[in-house]
N, C-alpha and C. Protein backbone atom coordinates (compact mmCIF):
# COMPACT_ATOMS: atom_id res chain seq x y z
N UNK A 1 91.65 65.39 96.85
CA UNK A 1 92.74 65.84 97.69
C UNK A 1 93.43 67.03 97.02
N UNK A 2 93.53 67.85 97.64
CA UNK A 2 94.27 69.40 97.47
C UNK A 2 95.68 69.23 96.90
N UNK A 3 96.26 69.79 96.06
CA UNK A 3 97.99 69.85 96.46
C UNK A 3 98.41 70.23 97.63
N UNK A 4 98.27 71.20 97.98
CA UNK A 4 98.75 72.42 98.67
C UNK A 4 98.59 71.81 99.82
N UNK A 5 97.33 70.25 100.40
CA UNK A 5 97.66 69.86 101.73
C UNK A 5 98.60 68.64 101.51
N UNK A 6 99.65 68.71 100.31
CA UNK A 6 100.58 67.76 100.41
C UNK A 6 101.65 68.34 101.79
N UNK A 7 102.30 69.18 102.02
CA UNK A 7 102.61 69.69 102.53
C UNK A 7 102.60 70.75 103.32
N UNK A 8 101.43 71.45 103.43
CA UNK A 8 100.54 71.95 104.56
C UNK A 8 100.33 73.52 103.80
N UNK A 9 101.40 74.08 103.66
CA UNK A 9 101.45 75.45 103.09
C UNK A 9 101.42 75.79 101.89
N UNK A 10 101.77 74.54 100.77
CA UNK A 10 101.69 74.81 99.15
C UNK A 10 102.98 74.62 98.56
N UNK A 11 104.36 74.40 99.34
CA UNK A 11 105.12 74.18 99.43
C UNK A 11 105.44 73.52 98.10
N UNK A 12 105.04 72.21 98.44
CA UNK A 12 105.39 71.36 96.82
C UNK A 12 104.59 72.09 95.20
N UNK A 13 103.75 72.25 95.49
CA UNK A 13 102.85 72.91 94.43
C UNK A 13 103.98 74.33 93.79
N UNK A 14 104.34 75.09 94.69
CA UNK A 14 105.38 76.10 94.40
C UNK A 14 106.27 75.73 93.82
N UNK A 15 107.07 74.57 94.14
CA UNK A 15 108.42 73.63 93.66
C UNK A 15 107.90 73.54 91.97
N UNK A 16 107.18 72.63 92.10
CA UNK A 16 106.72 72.42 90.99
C UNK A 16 106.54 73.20 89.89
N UNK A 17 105.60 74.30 90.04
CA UNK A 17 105.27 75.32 89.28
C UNK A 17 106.56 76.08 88.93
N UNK A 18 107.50 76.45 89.80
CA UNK A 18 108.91 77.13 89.40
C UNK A 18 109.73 76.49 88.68
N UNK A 19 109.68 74.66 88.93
CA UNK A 19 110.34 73.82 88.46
C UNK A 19 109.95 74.48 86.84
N UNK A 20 108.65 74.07 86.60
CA UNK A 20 108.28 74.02 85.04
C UNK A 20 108.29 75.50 84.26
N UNK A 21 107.95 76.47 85.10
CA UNK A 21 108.55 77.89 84.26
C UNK A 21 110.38 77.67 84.03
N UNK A 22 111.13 77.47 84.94
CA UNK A 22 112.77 77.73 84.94
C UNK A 22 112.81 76.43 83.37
N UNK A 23 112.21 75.20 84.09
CA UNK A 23 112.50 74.47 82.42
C UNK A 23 112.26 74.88 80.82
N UNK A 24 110.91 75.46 81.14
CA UNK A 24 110.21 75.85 79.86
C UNK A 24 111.38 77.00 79.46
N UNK A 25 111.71 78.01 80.08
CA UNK A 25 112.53 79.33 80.00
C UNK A 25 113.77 78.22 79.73
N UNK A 26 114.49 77.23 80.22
CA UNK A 26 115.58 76.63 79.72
C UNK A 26 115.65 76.06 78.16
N UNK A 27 114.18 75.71 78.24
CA UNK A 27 114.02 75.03 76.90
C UNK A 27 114.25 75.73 75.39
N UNK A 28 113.32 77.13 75.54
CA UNK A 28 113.55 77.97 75.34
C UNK A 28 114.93 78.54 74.78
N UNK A 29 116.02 78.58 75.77
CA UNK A 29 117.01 79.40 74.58
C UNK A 29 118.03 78.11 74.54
N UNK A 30 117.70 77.19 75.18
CA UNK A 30 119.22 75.90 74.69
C UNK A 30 118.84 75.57 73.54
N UNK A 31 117.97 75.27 72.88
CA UNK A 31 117.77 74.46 71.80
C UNK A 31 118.42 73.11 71.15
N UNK A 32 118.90 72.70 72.20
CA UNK A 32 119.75 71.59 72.28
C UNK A 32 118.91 70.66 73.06
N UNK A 33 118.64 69.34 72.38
CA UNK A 33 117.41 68.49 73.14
C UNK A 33 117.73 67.17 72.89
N UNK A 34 118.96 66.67 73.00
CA UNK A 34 119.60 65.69 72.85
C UNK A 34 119.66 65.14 74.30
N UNK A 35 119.38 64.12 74.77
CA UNK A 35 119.03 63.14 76.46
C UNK A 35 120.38 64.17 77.33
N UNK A 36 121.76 64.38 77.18
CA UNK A 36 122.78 64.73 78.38
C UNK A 36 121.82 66.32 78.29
N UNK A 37 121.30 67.01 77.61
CA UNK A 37 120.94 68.73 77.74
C UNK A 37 120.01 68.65 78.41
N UNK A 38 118.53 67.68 78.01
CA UNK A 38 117.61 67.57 78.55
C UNK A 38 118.11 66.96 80.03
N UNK A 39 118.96 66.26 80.36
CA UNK A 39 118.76 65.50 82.05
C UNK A 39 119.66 66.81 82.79
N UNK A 40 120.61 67.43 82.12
CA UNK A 40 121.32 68.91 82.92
C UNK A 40 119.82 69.82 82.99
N UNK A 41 119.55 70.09 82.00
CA UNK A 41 118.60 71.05 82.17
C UNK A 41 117.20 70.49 83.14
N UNK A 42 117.09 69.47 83.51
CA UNK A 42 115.99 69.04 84.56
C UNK A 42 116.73 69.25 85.69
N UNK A 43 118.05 69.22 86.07
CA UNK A 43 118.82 68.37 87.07
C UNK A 43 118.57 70.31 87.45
N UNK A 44 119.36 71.30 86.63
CA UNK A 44 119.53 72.67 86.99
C UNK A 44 118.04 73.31 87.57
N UNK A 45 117.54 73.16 86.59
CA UNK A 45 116.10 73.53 87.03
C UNK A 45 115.40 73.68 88.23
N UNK A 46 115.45 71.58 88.49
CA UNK A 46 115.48 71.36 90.12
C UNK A 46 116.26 72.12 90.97
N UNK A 47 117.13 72.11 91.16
CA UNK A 47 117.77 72.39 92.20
C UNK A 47 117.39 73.87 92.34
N UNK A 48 117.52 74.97 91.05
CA UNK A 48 117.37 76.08 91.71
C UNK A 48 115.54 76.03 91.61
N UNK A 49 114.71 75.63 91.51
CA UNK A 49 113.41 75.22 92.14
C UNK A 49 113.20 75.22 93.46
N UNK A 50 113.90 74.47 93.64
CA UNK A 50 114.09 74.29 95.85
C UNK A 50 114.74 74.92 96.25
N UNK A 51 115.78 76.02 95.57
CA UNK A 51 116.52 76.65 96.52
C UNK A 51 115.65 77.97 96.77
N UNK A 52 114.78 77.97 95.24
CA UNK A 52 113.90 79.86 95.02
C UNK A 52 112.78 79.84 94.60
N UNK A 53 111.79 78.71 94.93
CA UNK A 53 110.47 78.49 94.96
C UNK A 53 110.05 79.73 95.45
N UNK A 54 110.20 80.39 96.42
CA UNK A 54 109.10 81.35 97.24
C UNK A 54 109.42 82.77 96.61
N UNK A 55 110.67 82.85 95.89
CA UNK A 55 111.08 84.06 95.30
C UNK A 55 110.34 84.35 94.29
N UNK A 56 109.92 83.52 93.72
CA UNK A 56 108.91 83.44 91.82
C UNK A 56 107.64 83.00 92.47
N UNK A 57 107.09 82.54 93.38
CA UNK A 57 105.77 82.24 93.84
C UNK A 57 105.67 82.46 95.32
N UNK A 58 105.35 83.72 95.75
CA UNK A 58 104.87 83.95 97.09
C UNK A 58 103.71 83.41 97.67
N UNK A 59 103.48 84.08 98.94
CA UNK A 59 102.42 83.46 98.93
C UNK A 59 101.09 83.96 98.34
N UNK A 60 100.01 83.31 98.67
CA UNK A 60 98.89 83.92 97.87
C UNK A 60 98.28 85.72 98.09
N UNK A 61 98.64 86.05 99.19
CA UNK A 61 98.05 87.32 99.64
C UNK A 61 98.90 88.46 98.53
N UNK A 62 99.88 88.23 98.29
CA UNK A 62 101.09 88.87 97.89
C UNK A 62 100.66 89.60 96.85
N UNK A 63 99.63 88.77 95.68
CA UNK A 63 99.24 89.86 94.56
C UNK A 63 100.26 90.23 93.61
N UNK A 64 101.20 88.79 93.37
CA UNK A 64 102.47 89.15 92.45
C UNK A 64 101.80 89.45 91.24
N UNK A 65 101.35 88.53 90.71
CA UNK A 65 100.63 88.72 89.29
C UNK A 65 99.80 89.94 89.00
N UNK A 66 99.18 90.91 90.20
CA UNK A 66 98.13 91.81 89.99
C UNK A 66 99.31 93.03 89.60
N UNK A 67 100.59 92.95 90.82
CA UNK A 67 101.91 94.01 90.96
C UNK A 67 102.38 93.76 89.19
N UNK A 68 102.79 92.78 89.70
CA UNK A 68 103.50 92.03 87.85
C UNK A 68 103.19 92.76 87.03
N UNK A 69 101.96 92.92 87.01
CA UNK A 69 101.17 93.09 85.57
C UNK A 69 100.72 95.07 85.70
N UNK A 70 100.94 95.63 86.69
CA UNK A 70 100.61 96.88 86.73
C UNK A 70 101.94 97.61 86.70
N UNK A 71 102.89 96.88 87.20
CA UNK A 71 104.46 96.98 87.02
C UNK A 71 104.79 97.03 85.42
N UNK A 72 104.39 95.95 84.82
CA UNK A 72 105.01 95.88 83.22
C UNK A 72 104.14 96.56 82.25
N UNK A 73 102.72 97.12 82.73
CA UNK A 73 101.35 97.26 81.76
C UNK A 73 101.43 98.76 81.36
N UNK A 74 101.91 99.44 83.54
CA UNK A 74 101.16 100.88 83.42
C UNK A 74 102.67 101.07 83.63
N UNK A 75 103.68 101.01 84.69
CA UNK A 75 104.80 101.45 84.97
C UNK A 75 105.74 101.70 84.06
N UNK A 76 106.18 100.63 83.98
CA UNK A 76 107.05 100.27 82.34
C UNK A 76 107.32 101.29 81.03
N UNK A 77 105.63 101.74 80.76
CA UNK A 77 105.97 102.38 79.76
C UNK A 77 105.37 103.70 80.26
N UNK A 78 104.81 104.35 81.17
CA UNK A 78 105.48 105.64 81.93
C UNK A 78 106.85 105.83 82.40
N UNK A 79 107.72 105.20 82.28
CA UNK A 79 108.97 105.23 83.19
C UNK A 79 110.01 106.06 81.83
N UNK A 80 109.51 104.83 80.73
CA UNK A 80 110.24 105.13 79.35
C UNK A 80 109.87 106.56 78.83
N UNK A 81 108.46 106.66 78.86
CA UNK A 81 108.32 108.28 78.60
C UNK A 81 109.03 109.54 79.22
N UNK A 82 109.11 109.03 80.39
CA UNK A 82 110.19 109.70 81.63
C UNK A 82 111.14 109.73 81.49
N UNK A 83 111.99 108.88 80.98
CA UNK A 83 113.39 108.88 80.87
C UNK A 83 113.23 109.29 79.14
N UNK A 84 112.61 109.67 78.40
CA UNK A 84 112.77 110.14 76.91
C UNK A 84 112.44 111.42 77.32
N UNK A 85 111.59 112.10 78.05
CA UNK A 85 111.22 113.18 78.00
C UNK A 85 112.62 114.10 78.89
N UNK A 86 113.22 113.22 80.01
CA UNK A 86 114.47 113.66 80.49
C UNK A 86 115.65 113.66 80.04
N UNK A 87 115.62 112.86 78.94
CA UNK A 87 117.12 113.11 78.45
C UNK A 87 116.51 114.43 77.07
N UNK A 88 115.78 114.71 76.57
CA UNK A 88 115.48 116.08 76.26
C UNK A 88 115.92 117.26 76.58
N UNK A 89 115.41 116.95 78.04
CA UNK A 89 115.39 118.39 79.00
C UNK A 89 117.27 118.40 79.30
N UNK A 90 118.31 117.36 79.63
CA UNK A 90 119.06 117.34 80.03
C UNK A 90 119.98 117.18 78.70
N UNK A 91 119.59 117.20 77.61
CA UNK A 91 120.36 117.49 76.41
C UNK A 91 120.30 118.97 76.18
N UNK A 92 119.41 119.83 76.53
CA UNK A 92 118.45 121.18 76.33
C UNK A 92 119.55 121.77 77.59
N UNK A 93 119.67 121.21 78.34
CA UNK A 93 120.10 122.04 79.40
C UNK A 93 121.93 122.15 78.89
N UNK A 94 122.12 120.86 78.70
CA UNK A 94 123.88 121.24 78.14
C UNK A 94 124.22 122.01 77.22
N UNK A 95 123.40 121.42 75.59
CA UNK A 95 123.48 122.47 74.67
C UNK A 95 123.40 124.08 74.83
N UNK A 96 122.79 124.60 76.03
CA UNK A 96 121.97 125.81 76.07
C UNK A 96 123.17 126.69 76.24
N UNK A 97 123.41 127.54 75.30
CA UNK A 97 124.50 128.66 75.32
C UNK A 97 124.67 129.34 77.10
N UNK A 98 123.85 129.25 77.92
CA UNK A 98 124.22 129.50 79.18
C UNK A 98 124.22 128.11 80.13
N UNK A 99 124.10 127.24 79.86
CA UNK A 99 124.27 126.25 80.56
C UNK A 99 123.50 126.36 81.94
N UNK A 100 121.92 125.85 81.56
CA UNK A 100 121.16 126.13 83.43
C UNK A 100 121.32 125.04 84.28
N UNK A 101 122.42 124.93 84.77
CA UNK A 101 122.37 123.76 85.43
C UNK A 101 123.15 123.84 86.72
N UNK A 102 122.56 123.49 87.70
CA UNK A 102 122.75 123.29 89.15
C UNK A 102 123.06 122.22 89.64
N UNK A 103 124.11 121.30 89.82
CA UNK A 103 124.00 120.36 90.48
C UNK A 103 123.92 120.54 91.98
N UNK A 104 123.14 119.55 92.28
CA UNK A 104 122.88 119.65 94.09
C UNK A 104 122.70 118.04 94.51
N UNK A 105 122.62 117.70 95.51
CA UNK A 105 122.40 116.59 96.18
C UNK A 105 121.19 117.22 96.91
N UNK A 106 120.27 115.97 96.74
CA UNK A 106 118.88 116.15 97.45
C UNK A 106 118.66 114.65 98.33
N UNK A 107 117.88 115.08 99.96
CA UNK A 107 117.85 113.92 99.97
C UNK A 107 116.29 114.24 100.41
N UNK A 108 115.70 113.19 100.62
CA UNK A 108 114.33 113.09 101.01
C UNK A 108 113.90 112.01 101.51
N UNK A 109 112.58 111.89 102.19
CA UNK A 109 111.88 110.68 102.84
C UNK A 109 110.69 110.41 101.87
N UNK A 110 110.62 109.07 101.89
CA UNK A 110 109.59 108.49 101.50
C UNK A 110 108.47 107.45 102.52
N UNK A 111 107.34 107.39 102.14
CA UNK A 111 106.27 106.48 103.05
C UNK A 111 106.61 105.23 102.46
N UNK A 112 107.39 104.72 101.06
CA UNK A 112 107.41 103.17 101.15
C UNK A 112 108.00 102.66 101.81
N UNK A 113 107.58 101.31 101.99
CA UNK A 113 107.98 100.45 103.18
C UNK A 113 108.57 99.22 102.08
N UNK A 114 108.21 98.72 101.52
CA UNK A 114 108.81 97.52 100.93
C UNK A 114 109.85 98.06 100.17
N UNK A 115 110.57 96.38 100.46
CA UNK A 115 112.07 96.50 99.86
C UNK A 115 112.21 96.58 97.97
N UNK A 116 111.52 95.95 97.43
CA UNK A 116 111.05 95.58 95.83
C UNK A 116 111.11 97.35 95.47
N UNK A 117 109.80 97.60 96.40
CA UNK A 117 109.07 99.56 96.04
C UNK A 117 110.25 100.34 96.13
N UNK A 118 111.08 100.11 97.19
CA UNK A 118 112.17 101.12 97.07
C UNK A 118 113.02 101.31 96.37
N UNK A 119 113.62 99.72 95.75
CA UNK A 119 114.42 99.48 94.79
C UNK A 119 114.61 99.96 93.45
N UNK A 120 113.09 100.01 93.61
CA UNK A 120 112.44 100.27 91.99
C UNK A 120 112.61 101.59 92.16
N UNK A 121 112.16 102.15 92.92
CA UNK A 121 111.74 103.70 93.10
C UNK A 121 113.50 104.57 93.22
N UNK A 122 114.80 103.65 93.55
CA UNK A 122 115.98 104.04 93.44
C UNK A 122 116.40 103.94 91.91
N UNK A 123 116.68 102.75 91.33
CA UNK A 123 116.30 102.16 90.33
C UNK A 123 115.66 103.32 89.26
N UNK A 124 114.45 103.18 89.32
CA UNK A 124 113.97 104.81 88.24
C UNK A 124 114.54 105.84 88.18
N UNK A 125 114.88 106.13 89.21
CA UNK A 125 115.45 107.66 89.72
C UNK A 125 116.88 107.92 88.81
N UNK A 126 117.61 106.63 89.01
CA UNK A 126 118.86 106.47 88.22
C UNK A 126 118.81 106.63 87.09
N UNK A 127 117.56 105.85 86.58
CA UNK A 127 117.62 105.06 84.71
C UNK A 127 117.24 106.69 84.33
N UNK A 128 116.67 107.43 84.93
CA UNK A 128 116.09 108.99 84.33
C UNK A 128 117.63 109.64 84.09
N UNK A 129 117.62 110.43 83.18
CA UNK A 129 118.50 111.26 82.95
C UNK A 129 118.27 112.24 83.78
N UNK A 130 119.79 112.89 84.44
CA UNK A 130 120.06 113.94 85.15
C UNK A 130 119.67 113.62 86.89
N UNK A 131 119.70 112.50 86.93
CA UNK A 131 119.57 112.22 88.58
C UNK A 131 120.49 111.13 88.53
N UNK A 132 120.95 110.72 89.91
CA UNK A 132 121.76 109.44 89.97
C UNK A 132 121.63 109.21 91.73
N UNK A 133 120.99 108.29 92.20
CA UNK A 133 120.27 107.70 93.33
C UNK A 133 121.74 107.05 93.95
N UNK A 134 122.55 107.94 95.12
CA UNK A 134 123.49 107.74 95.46
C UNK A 134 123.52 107.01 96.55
N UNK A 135 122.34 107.18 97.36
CA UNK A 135 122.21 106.02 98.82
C UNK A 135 121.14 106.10 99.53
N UNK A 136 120.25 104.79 99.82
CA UNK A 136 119.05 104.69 100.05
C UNK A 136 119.69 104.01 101.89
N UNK A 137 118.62 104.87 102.89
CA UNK A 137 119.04 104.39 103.80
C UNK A 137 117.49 104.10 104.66
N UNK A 138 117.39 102.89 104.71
CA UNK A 138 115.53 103.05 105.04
C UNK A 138 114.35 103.64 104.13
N UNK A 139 113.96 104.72 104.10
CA UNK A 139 113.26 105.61 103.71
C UNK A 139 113.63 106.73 102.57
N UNK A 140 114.99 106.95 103.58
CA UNK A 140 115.34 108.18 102.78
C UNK A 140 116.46 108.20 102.26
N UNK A 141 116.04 108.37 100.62
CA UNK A 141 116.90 109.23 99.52
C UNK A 141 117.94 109.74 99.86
N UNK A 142 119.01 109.92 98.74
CA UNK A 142 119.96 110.41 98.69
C UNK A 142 120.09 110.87 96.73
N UNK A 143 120.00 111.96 96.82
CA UNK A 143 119.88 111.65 94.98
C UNK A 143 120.99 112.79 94.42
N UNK A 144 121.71 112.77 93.90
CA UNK A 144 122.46 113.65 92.75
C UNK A 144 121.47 114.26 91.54
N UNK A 145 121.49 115.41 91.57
CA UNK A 145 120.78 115.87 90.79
C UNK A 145 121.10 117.08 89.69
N UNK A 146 120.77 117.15 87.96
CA UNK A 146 121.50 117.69 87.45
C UNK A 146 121.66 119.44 88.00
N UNK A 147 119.52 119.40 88.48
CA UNK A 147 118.86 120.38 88.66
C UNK A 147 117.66 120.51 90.10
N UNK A 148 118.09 121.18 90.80
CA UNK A 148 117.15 120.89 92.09
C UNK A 148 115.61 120.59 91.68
N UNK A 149 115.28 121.21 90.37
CA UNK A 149 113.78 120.19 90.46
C UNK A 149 113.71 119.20 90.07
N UNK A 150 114.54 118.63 89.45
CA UNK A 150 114.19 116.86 89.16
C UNK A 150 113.89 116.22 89.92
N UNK A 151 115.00 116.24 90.92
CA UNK A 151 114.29 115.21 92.03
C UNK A 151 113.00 115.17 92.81
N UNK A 152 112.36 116.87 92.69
CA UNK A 152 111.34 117.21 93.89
C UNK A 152 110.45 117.22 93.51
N UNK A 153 109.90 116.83 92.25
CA UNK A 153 108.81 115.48 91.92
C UNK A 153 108.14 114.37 92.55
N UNK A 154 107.23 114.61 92.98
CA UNK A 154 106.86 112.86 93.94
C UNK A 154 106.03 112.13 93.04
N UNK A 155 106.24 112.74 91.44
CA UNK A 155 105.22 111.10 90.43
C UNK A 155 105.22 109.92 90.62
N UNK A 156 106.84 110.14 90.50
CA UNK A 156 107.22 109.34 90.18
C UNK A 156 107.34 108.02 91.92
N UNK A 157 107.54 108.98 93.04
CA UNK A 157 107.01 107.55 94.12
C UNK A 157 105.50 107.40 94.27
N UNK A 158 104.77 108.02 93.55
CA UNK A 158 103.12 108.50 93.79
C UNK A 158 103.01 106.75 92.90
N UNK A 159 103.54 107.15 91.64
CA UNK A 159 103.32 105.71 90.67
C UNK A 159 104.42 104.45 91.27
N UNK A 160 105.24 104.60 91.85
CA UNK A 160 105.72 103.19 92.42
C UNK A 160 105.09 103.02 93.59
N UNK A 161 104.00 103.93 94.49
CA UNK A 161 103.40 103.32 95.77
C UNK A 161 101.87 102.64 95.10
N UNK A 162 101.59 103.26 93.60
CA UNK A 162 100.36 102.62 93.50
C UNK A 162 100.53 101.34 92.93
N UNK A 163 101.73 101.00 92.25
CA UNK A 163 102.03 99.27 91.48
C UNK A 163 102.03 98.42 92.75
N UNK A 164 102.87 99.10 93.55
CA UNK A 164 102.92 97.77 94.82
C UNK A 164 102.14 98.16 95.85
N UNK A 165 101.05 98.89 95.67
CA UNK A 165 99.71 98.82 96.90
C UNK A 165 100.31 99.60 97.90
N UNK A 166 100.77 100.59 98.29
CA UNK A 166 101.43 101.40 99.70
C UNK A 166 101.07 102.82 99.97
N UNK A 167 101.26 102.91 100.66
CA UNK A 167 100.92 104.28 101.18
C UNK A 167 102.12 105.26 100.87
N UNK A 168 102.27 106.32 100.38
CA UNK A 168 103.16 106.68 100.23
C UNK A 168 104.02 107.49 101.19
């Protein structure tokens, strides 16, 4: 007998599995394992288990673990190079006895569709030096920018449409 036809969709199997990551991660930094820590820390666990099972385990098509892992493997540490190589350019630009700097507001459209992709893709835009991602409305951008080319770069949504599978 299957788990997953305990409840038709996988339902309990999800519970479960979130149950025991949120514990293990509780176990983890309480270090307190005396019976009242251990029955709070089962009791907490549970509950937010059933309330956010589907948030930490989608369903199977979803490809969290493939995103997960191309998110933290390849993204992650292109993002950091990005934001080291920009606060360079935007230290370079203040210091510079003429000061080249333009601020402008840029806005633009993008092809992502998911909510996670956009987030991230606002999200980056910010953590970079010399941009600041002022309002995402659907599609399209809204960005503060130190210098009209920062923003008019599309790497950087080129590499957040390929972590989460989209068209850009």
């Amino acid at each position: 007998m299957r788990y997953s036809s305990m409840t038709g969709d996988g339902t309990l199997v999800k519970i479960i599995a979130t149950f025991g990551i949120l514990f293990a991660f509780w176990a983890m930094l309480s270090t307190y394992f005396d019976a009242f820590h251990l029955i709070g820390g089962v009791i907490c666990s549970a509950i937010v288990a059933v309330l956010s099972h589907d948030l930490l385990i989608p369903g199977r098509r979803a490809g969290v673990i493939r995103k997960t892992g191309r998110f933290i493997f390849w993204y992650v540490p292109w993002l950091l190079v990005e934001i080291f190589h920009a606060g360079f350019d935007v230290a370079y630009r203040v210091l510079h006895p003429s000061m080249p700097i333009a601020p402008s507001i840029i806005s633009f459209d993008t092809g992502l569709s998911g909510d996670v992709s956009r987030t991230v893709l606002a999200n980056s835009m910010t953590l970079t030096p010399g941009t600041l991602t002022v309002d995402v409305e659907g599609g399209v951008y809204i960005v503060h920018s130190l210098c009209p080319t920062f923003s008019r770069d599309a790497t950087m949504q080129k590499k957040v449409a390929a972590v989460f599978e989209e068209k850009e």
